[in-house]
N, C-alpha and C. Protein backbone atom coordinates (compact mmCIF):
# COMPACT_ATOMS: atom_id res chain seq x y z
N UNK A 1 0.97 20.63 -5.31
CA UNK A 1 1.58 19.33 -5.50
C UNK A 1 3.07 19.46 -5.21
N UNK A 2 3.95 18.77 -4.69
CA UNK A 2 4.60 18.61 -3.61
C UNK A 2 5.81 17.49 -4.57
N UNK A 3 7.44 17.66 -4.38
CA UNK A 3 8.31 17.01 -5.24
C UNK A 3 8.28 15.65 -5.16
N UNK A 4 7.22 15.46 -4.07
CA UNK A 4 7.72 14.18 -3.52
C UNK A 4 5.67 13.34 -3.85
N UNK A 5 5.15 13.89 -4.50
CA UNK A 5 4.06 13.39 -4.85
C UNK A 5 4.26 12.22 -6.13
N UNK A 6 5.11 12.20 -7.08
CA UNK A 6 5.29 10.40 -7.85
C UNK A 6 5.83 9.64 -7.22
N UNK A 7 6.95 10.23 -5.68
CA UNK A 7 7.24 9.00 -5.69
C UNK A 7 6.06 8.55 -4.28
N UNK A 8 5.33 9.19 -3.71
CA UNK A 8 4.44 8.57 -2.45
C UNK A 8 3.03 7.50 -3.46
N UNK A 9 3.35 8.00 -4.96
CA UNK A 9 2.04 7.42 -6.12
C UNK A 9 2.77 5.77 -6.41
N UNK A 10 3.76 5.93 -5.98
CA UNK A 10 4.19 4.42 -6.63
C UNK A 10 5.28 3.54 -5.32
N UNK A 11 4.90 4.09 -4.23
CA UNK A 11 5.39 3.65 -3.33
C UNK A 11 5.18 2.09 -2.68
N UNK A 12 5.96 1.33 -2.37
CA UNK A 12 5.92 0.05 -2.45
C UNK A 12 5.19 -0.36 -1.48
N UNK A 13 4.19 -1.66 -1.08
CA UNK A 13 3.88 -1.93 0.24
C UNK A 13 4.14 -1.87 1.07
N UNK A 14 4.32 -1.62 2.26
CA UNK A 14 5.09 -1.71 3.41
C UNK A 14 4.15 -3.11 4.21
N UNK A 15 6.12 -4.11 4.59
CA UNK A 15 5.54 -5.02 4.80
C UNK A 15 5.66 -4.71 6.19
N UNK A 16 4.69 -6.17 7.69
CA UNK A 16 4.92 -6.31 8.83
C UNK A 16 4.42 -7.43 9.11
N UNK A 17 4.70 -7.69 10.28
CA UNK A 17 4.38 -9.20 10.50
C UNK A 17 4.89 -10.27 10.34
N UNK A 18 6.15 -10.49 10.86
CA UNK A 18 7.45 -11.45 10.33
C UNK A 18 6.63 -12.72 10.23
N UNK A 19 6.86 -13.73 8.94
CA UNK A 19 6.70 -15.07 9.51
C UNK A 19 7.82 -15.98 9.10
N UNK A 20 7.45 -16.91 7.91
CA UNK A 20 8.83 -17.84 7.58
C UNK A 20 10.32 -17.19 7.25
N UNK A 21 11.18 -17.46 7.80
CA UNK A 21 11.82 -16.83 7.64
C UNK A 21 12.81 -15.75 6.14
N UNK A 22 11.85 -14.03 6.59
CA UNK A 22 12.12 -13.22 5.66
C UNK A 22 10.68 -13.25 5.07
N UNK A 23 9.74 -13.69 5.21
CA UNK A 23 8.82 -13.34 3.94
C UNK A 23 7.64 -12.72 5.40
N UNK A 24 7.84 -11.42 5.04
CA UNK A 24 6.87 -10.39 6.13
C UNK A 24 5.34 -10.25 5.37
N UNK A 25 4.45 -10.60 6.18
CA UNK A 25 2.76 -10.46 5.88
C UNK A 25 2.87 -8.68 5.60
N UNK A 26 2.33 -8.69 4.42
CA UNK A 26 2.24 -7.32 3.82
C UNK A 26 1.22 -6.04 4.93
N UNK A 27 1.42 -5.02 5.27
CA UNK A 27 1.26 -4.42 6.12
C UNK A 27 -0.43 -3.53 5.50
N UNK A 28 -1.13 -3.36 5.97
CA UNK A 28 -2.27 -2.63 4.76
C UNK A 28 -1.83 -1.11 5.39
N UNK A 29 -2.19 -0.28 4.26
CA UNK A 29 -1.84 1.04 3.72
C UNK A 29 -2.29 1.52 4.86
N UNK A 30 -2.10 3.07 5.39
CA UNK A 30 -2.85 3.94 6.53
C UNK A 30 -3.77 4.58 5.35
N UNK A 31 -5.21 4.49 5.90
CA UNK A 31 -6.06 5.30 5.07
C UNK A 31 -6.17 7.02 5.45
N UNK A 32 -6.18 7.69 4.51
CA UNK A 32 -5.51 8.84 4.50
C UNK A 32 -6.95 9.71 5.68
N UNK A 33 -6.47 10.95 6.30
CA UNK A 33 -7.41 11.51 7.00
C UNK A 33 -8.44 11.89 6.33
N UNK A 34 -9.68 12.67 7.05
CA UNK A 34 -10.42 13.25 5.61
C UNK A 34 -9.99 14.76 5.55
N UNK A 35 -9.33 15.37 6.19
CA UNK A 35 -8.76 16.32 5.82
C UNK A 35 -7.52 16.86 5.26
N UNK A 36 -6.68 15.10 4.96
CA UNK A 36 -5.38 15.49 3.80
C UNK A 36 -6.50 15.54 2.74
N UNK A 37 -7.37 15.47 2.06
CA UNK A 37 -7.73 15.56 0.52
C UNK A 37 -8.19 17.32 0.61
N UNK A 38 -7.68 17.94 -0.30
CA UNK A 38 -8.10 19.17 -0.42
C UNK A 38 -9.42 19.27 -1.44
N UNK A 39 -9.60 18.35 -1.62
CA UNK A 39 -10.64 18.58 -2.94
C UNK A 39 -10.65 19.41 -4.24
N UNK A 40 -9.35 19.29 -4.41
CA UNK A 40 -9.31 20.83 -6.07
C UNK A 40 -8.82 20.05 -6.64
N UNK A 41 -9.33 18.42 -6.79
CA UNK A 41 -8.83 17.91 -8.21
C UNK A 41 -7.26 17.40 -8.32
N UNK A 42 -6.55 17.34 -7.43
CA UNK A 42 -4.72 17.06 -7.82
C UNK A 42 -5.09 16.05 -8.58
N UNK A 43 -4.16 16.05 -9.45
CA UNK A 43 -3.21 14.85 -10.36
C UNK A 43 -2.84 13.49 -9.37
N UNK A 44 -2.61 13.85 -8.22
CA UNK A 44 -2.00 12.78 -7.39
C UNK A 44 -2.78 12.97 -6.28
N UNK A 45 -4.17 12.50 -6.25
CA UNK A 45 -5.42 12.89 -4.76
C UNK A 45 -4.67 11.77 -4.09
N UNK A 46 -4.27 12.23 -2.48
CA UNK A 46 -4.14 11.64 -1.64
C UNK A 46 -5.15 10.27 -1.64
N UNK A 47 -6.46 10.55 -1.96
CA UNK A 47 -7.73 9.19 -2.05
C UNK A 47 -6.92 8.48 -3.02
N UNK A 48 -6.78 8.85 -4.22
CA UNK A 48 -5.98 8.00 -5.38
C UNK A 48 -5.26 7.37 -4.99
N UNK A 49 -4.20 7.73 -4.40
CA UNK A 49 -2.65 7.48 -3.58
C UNK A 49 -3.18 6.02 -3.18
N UNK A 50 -4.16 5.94 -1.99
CA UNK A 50 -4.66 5.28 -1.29
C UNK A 50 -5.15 3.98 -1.61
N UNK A 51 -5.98 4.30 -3.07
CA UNK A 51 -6.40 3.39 -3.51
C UNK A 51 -5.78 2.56 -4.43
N UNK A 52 -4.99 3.06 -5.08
CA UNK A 52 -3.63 2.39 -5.72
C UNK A 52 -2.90 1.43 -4.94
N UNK A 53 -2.26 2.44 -3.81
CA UNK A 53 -1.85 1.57 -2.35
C UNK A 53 -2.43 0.00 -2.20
N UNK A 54 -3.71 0.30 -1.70
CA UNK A 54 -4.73 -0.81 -1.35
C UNK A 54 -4.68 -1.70 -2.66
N UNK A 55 -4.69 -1.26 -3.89
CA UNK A 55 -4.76 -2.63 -4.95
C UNK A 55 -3.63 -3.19 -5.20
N UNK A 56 -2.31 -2.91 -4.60
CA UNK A 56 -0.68 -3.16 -4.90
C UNK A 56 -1.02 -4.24 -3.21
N UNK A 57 -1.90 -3.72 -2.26
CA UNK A 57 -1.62 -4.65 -1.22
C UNK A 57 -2.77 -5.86 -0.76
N UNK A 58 -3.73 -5.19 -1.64
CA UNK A 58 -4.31 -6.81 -2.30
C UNK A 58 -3.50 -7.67 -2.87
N UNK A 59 -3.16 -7.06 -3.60
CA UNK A 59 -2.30 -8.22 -4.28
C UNK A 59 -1.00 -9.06 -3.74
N UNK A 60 -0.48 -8.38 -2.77
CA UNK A 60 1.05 -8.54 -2.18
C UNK A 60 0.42 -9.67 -1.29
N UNK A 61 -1.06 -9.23 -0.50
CA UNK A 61 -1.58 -9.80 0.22
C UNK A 61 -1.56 -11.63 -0.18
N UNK A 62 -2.14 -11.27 -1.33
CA UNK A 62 -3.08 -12.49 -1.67
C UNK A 62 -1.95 -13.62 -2.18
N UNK A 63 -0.70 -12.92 -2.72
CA UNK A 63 0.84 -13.57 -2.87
C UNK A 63 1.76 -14.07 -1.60
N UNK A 64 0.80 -13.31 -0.84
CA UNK A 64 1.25 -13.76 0.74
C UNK A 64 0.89 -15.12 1.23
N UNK A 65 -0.29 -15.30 0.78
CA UNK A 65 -1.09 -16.34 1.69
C UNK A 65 -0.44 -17.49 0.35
N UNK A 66 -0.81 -17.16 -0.48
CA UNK A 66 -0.16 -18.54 -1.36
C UNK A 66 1.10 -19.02 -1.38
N UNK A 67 2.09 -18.21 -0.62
CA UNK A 67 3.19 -18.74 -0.26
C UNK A 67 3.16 -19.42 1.25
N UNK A 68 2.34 -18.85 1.63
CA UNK A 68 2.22 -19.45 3.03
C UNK A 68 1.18 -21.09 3.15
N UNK A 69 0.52 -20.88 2.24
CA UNK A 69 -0.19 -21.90 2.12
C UNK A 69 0.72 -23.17 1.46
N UNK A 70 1.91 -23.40 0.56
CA UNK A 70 2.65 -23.98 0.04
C UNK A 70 3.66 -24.23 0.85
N UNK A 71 3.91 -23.65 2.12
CA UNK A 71 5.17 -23.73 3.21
C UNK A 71 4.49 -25.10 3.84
N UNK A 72 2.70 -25.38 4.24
CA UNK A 72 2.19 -26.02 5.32
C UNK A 72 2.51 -27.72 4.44
């Protein structure tokens, strides 16, 4: 485990996709290879990482469209 493993665990969405001006369509996570997971159990599994990721960009997502839907 690696110094930089809490902060890649709580790392923010990364947005893309410019639209109204400044509010960027949330970007979805890169799903990790199958050979970053080593399989011995880390505290911080790259899969975890991932899936954390993905439920922070559901959500960013779904805050996306309801702002966009309130612009029309």
């Amino acid at each position: 485990m690696g110094a930089n493993d809490d902060q890649r665990a709580t790392a923010p969405v990364p947005t893309a996709t410019p639209q109204a001006e400044g509010d960027a369509m949330p970007a979805e996570p890169r799903r990790p290879e199958p050979d970053e997971c080593c399989h011995s159990g880390c505290a911080f599994c790259v899969q975890d990482m991932y899936e954390d990721a993905m439920d922070r960009y559901r959500a960013a997502l779904k805050d996306w469209q309801a702002r966009q839907g309130q612009r029309q």
